[in-house]
C-alpha atoms as a PDB file:
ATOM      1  CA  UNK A   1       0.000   0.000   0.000  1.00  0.00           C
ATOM      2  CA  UNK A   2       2.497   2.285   0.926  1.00  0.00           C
ATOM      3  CA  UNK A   3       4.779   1.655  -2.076  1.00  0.00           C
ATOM      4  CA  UNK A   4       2.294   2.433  -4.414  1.00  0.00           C
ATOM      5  CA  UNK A   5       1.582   5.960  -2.346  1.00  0.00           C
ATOM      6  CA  UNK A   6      -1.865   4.779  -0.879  1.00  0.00           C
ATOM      7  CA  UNK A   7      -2.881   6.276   2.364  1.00  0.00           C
ATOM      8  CA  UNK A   8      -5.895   4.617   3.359  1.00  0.00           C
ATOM      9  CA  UNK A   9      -5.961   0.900   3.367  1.00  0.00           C
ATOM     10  CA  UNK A  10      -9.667   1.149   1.911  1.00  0.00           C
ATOM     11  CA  UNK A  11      -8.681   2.367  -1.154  1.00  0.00           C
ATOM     12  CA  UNK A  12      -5.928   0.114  -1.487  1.00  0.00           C
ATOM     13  CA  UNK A  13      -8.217  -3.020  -0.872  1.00  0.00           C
ATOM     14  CA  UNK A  14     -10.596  -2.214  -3.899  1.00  0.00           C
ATOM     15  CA  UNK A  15      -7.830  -1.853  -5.925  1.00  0.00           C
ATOM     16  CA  UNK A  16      -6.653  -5.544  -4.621  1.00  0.00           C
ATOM     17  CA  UNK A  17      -9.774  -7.069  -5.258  1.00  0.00           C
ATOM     18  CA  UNK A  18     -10.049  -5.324  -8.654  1.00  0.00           C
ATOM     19  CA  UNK A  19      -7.017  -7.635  -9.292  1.00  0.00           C
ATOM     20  CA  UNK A  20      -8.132 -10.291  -8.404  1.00  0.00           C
ATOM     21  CA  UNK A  21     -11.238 -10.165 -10.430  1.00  0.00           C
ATOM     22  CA  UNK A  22      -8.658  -9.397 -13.183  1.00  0.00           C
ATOM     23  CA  UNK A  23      -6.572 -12.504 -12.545  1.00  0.00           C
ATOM     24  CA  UNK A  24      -9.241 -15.033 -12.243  1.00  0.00           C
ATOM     25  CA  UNK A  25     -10.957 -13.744 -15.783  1.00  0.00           C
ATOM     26  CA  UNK A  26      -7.237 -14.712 -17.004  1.00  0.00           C
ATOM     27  CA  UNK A  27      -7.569 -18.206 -16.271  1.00  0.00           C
ATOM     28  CA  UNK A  28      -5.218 -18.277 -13.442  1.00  0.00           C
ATOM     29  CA  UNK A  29      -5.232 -19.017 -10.193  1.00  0.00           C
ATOM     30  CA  UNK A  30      -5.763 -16.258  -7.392  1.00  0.00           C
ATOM     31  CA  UNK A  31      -4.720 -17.919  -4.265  1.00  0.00           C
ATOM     32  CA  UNK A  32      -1.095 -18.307  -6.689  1.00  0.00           C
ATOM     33  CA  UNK A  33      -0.645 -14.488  -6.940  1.00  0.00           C
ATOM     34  CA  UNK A  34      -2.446 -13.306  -3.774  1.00  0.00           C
ATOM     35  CA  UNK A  35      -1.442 -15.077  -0.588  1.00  0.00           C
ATOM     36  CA  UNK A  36      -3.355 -13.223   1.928  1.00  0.00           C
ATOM     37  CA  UNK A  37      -1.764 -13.149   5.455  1.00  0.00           C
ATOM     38  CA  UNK A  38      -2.834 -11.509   8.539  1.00  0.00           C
ATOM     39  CA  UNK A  39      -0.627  -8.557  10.719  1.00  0.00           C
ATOM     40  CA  UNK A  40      -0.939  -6.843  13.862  1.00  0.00           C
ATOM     41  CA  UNK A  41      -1.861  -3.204  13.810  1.00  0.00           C
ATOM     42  CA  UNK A  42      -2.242  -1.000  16.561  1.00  0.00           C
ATOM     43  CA  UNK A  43      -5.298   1.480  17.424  1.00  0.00           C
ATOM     44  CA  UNK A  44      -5.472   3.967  19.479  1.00  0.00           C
ATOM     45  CA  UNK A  45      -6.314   2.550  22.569  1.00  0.00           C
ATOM     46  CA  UNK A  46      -2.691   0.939  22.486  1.00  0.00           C
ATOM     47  CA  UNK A  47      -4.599  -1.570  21.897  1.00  0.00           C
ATOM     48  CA  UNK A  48      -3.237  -4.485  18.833  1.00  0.00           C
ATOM     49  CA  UNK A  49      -6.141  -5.346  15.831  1.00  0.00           C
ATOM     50  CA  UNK A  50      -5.687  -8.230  13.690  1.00  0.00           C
ATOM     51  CA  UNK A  51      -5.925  -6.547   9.937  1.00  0.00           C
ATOM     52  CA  UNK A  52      -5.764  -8.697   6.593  1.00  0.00           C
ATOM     53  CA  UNK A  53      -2.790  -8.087   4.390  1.00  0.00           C
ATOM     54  CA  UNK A  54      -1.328  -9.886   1.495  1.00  0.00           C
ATOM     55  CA  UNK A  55       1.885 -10.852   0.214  1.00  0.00           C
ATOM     56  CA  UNK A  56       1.936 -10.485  -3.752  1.00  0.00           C
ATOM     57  CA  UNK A  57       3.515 -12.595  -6.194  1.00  0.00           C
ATOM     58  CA  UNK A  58       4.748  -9.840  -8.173  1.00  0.00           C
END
């Protein structure tokens, strides 16, 4: 997200599962290009969050 100069992870997500839609319509398989992974965030509370995050292929 932050490579690509998004600043709100919303944003960033539709353009993820625009890709996704993208991939699959190209005969290939998404759990190959998007492995999904989960990190620890932390809100303001001090408190940690679980949020989804993915490592891509490329």
């Amino acid at each position: 997200m932050a490579v690509l100069e998004y600043k709100r992870w919303d944003k960033f997500n539709n353009v993820i599962d625009n890709a996704k839609i993208t991939c699959e319509k190209s005969n290939n398989h998404i759990d190959d290009h998007f492995c999904q992974v989960g990190k620890m965030i932390e809100i303001g509370s001090g408190a940690k969050k679980k949020q989804t995050d993915y490592k891509l292929s490329r």
